[in-house]
PDB file of N, CA and C in Angstrom:
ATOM      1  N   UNK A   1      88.982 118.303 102.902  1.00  0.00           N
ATOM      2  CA  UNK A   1      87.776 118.446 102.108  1.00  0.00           C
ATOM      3  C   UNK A   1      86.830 117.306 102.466  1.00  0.00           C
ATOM      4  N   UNK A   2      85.849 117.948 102.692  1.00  0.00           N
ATOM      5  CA  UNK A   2      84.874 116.905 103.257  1.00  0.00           C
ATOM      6  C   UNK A   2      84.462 115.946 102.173  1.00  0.00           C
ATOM      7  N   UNK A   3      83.732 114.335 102.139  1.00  0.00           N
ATOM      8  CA  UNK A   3      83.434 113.832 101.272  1.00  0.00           C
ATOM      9  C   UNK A   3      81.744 113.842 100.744  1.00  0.00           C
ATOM     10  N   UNK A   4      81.443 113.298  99.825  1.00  0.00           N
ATOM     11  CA  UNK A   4      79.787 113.246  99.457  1.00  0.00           C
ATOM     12  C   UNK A   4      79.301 112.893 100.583  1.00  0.00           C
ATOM     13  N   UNK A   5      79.768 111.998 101.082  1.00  0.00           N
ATOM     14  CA  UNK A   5      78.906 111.208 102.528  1.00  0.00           C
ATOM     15  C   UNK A   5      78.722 111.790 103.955  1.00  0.00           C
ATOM     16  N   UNK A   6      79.974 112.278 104.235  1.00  0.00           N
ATOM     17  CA  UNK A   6      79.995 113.176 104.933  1.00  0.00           C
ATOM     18  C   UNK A   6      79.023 114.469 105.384  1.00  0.00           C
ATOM     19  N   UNK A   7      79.200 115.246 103.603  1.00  0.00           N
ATOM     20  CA  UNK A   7      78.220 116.176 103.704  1.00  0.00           C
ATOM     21  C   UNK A   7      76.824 115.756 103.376  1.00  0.00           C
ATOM     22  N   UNK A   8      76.413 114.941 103.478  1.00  0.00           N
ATOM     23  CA  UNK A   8      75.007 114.184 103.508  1.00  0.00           C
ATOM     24  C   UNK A   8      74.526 114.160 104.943  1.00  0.00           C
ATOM     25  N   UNK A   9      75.666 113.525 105.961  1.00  0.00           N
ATOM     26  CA  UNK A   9      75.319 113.561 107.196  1.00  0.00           C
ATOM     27  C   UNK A   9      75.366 114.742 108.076  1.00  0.00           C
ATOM     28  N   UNK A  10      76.168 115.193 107.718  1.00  0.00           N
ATOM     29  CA  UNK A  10      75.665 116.585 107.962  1.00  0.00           C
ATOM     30  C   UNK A  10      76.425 117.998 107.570  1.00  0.00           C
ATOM     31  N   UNK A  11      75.456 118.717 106.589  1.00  0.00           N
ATOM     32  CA  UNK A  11      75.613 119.216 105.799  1.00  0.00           C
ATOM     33  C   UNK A  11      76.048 120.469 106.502  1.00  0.00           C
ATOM     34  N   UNK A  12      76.509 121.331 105.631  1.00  0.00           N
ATOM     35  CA  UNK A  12      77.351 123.041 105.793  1.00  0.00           C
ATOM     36  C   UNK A  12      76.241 123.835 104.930  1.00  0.00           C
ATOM     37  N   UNK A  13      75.213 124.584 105.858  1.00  0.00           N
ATOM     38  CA  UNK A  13      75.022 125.769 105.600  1.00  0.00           C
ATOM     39  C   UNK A  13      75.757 127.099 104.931  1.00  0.00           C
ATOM     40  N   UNK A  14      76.088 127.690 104.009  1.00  0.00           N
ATOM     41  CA  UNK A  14      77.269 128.434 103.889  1.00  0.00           C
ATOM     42  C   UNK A  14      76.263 129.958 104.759  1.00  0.00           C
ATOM     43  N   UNK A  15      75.199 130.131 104.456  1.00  0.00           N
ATOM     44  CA  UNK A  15      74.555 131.371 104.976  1.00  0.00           C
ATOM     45  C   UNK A  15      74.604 131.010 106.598  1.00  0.00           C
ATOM     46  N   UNK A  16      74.983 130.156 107.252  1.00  0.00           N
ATOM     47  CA  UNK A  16      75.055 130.091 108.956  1.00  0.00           C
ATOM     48  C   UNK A  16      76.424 129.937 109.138  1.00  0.00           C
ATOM     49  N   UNK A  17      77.227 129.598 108.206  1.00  0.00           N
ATOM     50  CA  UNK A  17      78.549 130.085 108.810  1.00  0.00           C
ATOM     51  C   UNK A  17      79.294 131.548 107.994  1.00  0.00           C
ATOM     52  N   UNK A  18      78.476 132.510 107.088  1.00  0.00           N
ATOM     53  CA  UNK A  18      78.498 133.448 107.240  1.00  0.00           C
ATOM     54  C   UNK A  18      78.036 134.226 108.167  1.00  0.00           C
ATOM     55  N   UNK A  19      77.139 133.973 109.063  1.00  0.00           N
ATOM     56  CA  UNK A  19      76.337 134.995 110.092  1.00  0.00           C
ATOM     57  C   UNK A  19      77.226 134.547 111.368  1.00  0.00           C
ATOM     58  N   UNK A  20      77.817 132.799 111.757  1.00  0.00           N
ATOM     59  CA  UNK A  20      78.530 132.880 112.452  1.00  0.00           C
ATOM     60  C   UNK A  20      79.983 133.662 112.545  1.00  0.00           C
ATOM     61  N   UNK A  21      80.238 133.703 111.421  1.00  0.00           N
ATOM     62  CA  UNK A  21      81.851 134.677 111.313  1.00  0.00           C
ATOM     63  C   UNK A  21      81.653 135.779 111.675  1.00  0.00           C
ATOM     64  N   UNK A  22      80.218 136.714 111.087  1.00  0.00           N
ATOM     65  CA  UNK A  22      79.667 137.901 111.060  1.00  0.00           C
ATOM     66  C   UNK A  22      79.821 138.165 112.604  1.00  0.00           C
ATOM     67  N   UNK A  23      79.239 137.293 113.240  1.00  0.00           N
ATOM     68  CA  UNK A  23      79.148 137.024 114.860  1.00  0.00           C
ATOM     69  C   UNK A  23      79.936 137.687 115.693  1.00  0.00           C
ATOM     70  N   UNK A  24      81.272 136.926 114.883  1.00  0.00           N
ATOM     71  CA  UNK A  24      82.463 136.330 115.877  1.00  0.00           C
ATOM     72  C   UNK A  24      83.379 137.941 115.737  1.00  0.00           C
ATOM     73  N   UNK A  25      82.809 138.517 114.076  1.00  0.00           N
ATOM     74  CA  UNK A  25      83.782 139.613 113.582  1.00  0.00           C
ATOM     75  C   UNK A  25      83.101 140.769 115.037  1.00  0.00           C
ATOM     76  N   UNK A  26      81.793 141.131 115.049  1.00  0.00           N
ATOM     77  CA  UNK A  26      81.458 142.129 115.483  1.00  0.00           C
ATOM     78  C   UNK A  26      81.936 141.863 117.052  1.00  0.00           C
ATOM     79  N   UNK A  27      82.200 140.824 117.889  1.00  0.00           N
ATOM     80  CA  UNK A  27      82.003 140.632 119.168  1.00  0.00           C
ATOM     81  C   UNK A  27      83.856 141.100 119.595  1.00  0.00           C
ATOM     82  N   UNK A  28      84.184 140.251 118.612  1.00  0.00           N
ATOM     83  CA  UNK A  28      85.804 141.002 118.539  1.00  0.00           C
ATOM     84  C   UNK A  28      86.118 142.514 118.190  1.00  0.00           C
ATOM     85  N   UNK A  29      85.553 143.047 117.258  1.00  0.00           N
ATOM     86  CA  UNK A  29      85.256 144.615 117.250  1.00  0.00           C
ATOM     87  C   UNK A  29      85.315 145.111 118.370  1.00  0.00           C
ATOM     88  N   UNK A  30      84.025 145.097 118.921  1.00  0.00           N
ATOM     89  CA  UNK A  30      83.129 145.909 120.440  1.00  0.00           C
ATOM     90  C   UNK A  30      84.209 145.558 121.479  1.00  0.00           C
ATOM     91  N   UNK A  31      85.135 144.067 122.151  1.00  0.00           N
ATOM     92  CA  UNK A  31      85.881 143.927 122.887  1.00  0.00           C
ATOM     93  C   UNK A  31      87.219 144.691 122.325  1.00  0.00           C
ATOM     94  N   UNK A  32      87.655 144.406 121.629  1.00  0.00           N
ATOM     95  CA  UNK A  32      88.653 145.387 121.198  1.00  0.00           C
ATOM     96  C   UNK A  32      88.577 146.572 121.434  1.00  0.00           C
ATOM     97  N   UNK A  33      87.874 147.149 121.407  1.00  0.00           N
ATOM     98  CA  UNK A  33      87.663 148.807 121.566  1.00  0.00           C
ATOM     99  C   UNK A  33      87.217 148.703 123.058  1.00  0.00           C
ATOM    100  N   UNK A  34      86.974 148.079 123.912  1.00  0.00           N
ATOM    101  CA  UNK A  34      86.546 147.908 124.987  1.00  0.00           C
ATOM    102  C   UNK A  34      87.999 147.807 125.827  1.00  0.00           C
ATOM    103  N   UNK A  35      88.879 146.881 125.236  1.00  0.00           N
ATOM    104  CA  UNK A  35      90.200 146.624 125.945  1.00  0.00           C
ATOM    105  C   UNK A  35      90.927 147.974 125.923  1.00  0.00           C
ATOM    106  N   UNK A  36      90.661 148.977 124.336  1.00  0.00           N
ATOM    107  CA  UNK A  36      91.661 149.407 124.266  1.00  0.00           C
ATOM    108  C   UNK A  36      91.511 151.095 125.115  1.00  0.00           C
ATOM    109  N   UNK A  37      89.929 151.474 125.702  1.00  0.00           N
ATOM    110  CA  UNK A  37      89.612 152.220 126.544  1.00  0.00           C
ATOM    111  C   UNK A  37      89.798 151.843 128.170  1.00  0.00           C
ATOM    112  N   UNK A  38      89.553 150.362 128.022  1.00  0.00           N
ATOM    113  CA  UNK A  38      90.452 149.877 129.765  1.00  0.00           C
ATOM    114  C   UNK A  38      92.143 149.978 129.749  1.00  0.00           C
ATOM    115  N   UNK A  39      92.739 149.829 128.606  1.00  0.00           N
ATOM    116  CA  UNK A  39      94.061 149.903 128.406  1.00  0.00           C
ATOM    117  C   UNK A  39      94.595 151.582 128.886  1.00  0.00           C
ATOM    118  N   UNK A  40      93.698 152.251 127.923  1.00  0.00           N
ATOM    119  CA  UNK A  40      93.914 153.818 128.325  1.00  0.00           C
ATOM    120  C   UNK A  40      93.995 154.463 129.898  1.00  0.00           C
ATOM    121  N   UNK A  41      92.586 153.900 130.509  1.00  0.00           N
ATOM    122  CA  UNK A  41      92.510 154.116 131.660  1.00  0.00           C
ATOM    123  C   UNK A  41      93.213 153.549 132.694  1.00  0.00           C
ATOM    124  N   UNK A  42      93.883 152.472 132.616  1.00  0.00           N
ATOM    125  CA  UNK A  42      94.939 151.961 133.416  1.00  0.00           C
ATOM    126  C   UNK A  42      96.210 152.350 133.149  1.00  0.00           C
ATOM    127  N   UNK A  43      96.771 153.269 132.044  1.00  0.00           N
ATOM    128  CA  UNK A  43      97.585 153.826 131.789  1.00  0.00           C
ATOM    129  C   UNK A  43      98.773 152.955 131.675  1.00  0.00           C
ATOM    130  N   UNK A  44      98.142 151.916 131.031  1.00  0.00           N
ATOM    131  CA  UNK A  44      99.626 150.523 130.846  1.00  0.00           C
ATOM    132  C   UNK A  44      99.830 151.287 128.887  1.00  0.00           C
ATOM    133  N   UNK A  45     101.264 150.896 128.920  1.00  0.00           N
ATOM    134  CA  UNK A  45     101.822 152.084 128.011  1.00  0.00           C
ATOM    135  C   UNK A  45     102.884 150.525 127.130  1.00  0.00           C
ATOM    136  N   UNK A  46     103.384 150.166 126.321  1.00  0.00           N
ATOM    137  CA  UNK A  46     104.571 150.191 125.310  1.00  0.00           C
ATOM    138  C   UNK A  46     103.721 148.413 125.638  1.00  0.00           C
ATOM    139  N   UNK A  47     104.188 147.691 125.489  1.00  0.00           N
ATOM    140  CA  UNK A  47     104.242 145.812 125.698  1.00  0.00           C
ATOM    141  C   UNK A  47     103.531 145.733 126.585  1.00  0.00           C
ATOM    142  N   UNK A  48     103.242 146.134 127.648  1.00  0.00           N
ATOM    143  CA  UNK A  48     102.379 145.707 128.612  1.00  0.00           C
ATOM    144  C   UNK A  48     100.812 145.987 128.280  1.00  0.00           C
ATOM    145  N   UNK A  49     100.134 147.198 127.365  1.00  0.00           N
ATOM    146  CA  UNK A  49      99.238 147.807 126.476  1.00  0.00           C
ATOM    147  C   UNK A  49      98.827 146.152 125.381  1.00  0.00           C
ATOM    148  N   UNK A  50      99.838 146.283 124.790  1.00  0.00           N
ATOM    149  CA  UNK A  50      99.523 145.010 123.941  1.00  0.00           C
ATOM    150  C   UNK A  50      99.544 143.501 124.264  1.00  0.00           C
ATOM    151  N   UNK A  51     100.006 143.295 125.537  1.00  0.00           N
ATOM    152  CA  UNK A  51      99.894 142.192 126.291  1.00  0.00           C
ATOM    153  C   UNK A  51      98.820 141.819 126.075  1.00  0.00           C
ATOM    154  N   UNK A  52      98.548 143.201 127.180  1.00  0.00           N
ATOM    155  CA  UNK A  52      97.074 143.273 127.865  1.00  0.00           C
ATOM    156  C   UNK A  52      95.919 142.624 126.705  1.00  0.00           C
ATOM    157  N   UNK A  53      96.088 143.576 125.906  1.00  0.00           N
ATOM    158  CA  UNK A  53      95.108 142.969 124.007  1.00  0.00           C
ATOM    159  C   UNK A  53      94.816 141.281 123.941  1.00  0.00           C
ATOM    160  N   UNK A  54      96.163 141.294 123.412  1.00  0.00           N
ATOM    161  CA  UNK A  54      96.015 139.790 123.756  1.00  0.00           C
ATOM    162  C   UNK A  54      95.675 138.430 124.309  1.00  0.00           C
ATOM    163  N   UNK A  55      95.990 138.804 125.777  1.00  0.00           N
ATOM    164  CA  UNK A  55      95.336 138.258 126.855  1.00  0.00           C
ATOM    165  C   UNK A  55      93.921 138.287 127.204  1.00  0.00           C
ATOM    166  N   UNK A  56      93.103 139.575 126.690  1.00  0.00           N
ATOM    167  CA  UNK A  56      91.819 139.968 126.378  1.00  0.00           C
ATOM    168  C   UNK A  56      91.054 139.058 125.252  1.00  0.00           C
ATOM    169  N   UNK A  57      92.198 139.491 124.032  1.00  0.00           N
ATOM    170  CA  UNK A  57      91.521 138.258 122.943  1.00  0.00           C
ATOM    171  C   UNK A  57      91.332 137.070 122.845  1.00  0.00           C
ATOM    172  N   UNK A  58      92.417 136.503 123.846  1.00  0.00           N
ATOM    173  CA  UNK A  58      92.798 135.187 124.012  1.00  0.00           C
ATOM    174  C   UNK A  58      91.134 134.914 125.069  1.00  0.00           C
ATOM    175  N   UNK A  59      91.241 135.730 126.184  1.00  0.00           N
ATOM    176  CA  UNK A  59      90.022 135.329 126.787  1.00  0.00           C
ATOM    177  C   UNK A  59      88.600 135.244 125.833  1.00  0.00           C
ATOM    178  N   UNK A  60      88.547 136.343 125.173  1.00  0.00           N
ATOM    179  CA  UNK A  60      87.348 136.258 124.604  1.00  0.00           C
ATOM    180  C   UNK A  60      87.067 135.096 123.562  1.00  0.00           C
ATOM    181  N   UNK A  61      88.089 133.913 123.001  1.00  0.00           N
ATOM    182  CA  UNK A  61      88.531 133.047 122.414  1.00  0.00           C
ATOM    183  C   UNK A  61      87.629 132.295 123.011  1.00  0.00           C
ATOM    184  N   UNK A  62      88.221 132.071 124.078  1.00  0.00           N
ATOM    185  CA  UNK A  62      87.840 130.794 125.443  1.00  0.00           C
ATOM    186  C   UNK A  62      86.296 130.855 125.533  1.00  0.00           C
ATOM    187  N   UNK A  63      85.595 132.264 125.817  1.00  0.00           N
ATOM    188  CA  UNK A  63      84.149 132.359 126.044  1.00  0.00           C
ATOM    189  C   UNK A  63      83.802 131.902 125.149  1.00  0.00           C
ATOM    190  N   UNK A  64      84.346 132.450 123.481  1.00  0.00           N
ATOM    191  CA  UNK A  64      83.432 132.222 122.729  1.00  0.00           C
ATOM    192  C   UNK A  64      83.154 130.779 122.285  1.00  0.00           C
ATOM    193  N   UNK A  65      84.539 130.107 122.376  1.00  0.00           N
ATOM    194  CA  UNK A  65      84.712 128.632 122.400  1.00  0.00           C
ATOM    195  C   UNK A  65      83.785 127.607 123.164  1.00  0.00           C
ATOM    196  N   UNK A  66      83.504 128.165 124.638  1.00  0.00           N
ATOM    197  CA  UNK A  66      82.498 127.336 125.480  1.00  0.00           C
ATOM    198  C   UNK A  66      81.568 127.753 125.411  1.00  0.00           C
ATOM    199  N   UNK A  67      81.516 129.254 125.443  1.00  0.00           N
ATOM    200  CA  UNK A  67      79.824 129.590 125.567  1.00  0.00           C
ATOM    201  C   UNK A  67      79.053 129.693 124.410  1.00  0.00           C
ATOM    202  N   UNK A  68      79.487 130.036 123.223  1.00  0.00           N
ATOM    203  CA  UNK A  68      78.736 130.002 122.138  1.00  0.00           C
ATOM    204  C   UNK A  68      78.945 129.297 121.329  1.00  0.00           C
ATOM    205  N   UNK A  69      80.191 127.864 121.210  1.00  0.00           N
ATOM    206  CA  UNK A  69      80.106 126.940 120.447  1.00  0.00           C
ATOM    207  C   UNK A  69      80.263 125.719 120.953  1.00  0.00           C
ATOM    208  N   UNK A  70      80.280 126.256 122.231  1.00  0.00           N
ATOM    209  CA  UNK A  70      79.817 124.554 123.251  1.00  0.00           C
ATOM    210  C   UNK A  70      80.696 123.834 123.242  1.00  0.00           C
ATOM    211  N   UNK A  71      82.009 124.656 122.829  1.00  0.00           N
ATOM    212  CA  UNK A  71      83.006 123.477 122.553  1.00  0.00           C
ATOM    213  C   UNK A  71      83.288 122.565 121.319  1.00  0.00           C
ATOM    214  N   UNK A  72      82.343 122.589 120.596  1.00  0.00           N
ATOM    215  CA  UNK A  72      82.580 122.272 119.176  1.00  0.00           C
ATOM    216  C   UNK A  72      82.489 123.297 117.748  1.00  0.00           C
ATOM    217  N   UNK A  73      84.085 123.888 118.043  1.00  0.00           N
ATOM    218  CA  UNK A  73      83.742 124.815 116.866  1.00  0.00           C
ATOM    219  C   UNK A  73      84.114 124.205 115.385  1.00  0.00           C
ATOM    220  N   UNK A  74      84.271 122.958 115.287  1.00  0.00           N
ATOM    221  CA  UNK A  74      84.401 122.688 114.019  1.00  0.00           C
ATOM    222  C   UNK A  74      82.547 121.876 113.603  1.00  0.00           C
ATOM    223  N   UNK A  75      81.787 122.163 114.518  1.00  0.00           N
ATOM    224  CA  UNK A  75      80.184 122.533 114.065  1.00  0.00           C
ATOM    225  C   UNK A  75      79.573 123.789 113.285  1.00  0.00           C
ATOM    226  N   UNK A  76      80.387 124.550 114.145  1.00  0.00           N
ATOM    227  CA  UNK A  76      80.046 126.304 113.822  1.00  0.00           C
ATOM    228  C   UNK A  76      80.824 126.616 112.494  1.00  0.00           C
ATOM    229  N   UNK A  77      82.411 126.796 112.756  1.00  0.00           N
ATOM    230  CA  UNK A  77      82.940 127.569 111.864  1.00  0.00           C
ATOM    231  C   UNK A  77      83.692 126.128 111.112  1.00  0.00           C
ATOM    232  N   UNK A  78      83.855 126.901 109.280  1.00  0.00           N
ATOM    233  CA  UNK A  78      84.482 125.597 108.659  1.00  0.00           C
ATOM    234  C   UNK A  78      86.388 125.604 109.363  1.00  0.00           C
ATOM    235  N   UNK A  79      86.910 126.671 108.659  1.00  0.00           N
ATOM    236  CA  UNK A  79      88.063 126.818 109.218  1.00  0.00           C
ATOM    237  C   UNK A  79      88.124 127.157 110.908  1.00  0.00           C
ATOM    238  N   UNK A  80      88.012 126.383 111.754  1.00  0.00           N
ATOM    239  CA  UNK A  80      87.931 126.466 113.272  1.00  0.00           C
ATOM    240  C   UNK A  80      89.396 127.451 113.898  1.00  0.00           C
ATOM    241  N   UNK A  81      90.027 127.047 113.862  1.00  0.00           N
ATOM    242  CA  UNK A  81      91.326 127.392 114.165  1.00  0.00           C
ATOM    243  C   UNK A  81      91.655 129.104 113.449  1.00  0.00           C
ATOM    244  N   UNK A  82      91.431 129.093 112.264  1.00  0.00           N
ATOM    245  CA  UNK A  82      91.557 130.542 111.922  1.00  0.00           C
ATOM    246  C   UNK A  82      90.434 131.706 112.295  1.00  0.00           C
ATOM    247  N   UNK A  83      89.177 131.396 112.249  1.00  0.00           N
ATOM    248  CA  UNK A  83      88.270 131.858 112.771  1.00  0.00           C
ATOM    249  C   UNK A  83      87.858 132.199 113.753  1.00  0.00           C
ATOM    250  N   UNK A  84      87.644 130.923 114.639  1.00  0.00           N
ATOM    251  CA  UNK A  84      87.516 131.011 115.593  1.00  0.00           C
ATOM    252  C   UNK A  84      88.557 131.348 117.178  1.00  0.00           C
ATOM    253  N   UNK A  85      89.862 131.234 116.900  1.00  0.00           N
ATOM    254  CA  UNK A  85      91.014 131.700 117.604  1.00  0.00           C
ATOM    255  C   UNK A  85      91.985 132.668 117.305  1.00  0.00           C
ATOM    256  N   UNK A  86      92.058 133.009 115.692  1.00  0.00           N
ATOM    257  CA  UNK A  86      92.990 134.147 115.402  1.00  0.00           C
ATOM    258  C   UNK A  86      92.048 135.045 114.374  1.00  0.00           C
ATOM    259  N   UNK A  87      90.964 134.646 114.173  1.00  0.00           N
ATOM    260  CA  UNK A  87      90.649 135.602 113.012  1.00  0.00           C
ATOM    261  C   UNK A  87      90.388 137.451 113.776  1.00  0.00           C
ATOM    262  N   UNK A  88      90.260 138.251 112.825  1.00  0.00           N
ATOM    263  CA  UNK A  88      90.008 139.063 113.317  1.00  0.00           C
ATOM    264  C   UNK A  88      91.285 139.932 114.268  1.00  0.00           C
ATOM    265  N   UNK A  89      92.048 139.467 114.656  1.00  0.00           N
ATOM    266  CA  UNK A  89      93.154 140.009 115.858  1.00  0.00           C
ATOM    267  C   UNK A  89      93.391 141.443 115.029  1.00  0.00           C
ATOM    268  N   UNK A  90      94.147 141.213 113.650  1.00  0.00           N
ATOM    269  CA  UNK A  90      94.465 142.439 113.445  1.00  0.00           C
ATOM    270  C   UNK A  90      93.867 143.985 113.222  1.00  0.00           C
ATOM    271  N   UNK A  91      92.462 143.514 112.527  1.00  0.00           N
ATOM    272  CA  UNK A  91      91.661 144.284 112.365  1.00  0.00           C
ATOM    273  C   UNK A  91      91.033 144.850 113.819  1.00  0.00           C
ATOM    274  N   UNK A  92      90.964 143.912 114.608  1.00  0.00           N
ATOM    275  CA  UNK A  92      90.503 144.658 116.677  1.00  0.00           C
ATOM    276  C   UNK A  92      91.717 145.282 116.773  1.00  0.00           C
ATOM    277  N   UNK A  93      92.674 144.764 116.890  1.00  0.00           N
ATOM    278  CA  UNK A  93      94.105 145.641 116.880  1.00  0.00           C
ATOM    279  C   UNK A  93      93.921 147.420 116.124  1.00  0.00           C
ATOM    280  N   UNK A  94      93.692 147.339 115.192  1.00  0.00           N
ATOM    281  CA  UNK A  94      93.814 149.056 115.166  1.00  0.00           C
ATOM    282  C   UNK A  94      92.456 149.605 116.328  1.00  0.00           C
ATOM    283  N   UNK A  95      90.763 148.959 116.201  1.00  0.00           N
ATOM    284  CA  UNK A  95      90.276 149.730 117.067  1.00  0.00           C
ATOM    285  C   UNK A  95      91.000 149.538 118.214  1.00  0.00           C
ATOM    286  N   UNK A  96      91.864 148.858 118.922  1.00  0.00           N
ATOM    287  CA  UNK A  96      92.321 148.751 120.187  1.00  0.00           C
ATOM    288  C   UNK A  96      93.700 149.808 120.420  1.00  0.00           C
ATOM    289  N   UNK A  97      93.580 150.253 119.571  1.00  0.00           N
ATOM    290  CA  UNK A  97      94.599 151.211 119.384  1.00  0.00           C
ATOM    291  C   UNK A  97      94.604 152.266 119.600  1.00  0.00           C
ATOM    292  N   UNK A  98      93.550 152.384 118.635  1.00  0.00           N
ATOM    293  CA  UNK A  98      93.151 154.096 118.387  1.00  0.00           C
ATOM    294  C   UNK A  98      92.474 154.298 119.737  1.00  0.00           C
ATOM    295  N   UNK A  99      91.071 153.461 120.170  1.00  0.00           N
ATOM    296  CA  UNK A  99      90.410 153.900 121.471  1.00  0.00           C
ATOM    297  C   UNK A  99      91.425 153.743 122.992  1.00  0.00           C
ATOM    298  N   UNK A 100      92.810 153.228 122.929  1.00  0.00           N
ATOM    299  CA  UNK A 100      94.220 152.804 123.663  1.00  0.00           C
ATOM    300  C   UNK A 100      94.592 154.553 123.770  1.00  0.00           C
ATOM    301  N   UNK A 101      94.715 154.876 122.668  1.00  0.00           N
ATOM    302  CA  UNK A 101      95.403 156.312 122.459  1.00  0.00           C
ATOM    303  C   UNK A 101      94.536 157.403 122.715  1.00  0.00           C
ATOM    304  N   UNK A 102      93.058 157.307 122.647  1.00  0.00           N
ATOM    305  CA  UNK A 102      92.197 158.339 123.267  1.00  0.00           C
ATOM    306  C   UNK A 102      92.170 158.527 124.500  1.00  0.00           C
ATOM    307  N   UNK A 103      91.921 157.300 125.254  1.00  0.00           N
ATOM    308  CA  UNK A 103      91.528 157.400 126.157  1.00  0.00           C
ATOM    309  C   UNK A 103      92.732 157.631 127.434  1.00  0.00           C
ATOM    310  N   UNK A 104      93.933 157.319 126.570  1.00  0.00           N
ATOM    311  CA  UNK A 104      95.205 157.587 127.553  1.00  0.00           C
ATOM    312  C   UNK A 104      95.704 159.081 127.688  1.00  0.00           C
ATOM    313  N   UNK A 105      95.278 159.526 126.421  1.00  0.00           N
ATOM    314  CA  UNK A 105      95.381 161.046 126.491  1.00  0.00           C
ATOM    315  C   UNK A 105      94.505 161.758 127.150  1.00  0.00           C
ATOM    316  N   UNK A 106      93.043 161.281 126.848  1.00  0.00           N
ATOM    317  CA  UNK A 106      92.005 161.861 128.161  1.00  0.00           C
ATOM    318  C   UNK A 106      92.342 161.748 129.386  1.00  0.00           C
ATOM    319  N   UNK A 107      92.598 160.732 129.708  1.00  0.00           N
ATOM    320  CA  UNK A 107      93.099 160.487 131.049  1.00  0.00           C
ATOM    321  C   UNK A 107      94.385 160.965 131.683  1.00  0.00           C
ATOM    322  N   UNK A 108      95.283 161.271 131.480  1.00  0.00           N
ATOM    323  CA  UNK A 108      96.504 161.919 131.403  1.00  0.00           C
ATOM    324  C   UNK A 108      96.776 163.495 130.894  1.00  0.00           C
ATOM    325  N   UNK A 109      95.893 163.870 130.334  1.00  0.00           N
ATOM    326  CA  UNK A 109      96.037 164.892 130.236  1.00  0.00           C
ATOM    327  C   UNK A 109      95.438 166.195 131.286  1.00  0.00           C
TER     328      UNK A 109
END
């Protein structure tokens, strides 16, 4: 918990680290569903499907870490670590799923 002094020097917006989460939620959305139509089309199937996810999220972690918080995400987001590296996984996880399972059946069928 930050102290009086602290947040004097520099203070927490709560409406900019709502629009940053907002950010971080939608960009993980759109890649998720993005992985899970490249997942389909490469026809990677059981653990290797959800690897793949992962390794995707994990990348998109990294971008979002350097490219849009410059490396300091405890500027951006309050909870850094949950937010900014795991938030969101499960909820991309079903779109990565469902668009995983369309597109493997389109393709395969």
């Amino acid at each position: 918990m930050p102290t009086e002094r602290e947040l004097a020097i520099s203070p927490i917006v709560q409406e900019s680290v709502q629009h940053n989460t907002q950010v971080i939620s939608n960009i993980r959305s759109l890649t998720a569903s993005l992985f899970g139509v490249a997942s389909g089309i490469l026809g990677l199937e059981s653990y290797s499907g959800f690897l793949f996810y992962l390794l995707g999220t994990f990348f998109v972690s990294v971008l979002i870490w350097s490219i849009l918080a410059k490396g300091k995400q405890g500027d951006y987001f309050q909870g850094a670590w949950s937010e900014l590296w795991a938030g969101d996984v499960l909820n991309g996880g079903m779109s990565f799923v469902l668009t995983w399972t369309l597109f493997y059946g389109l393709v395969r069928a």
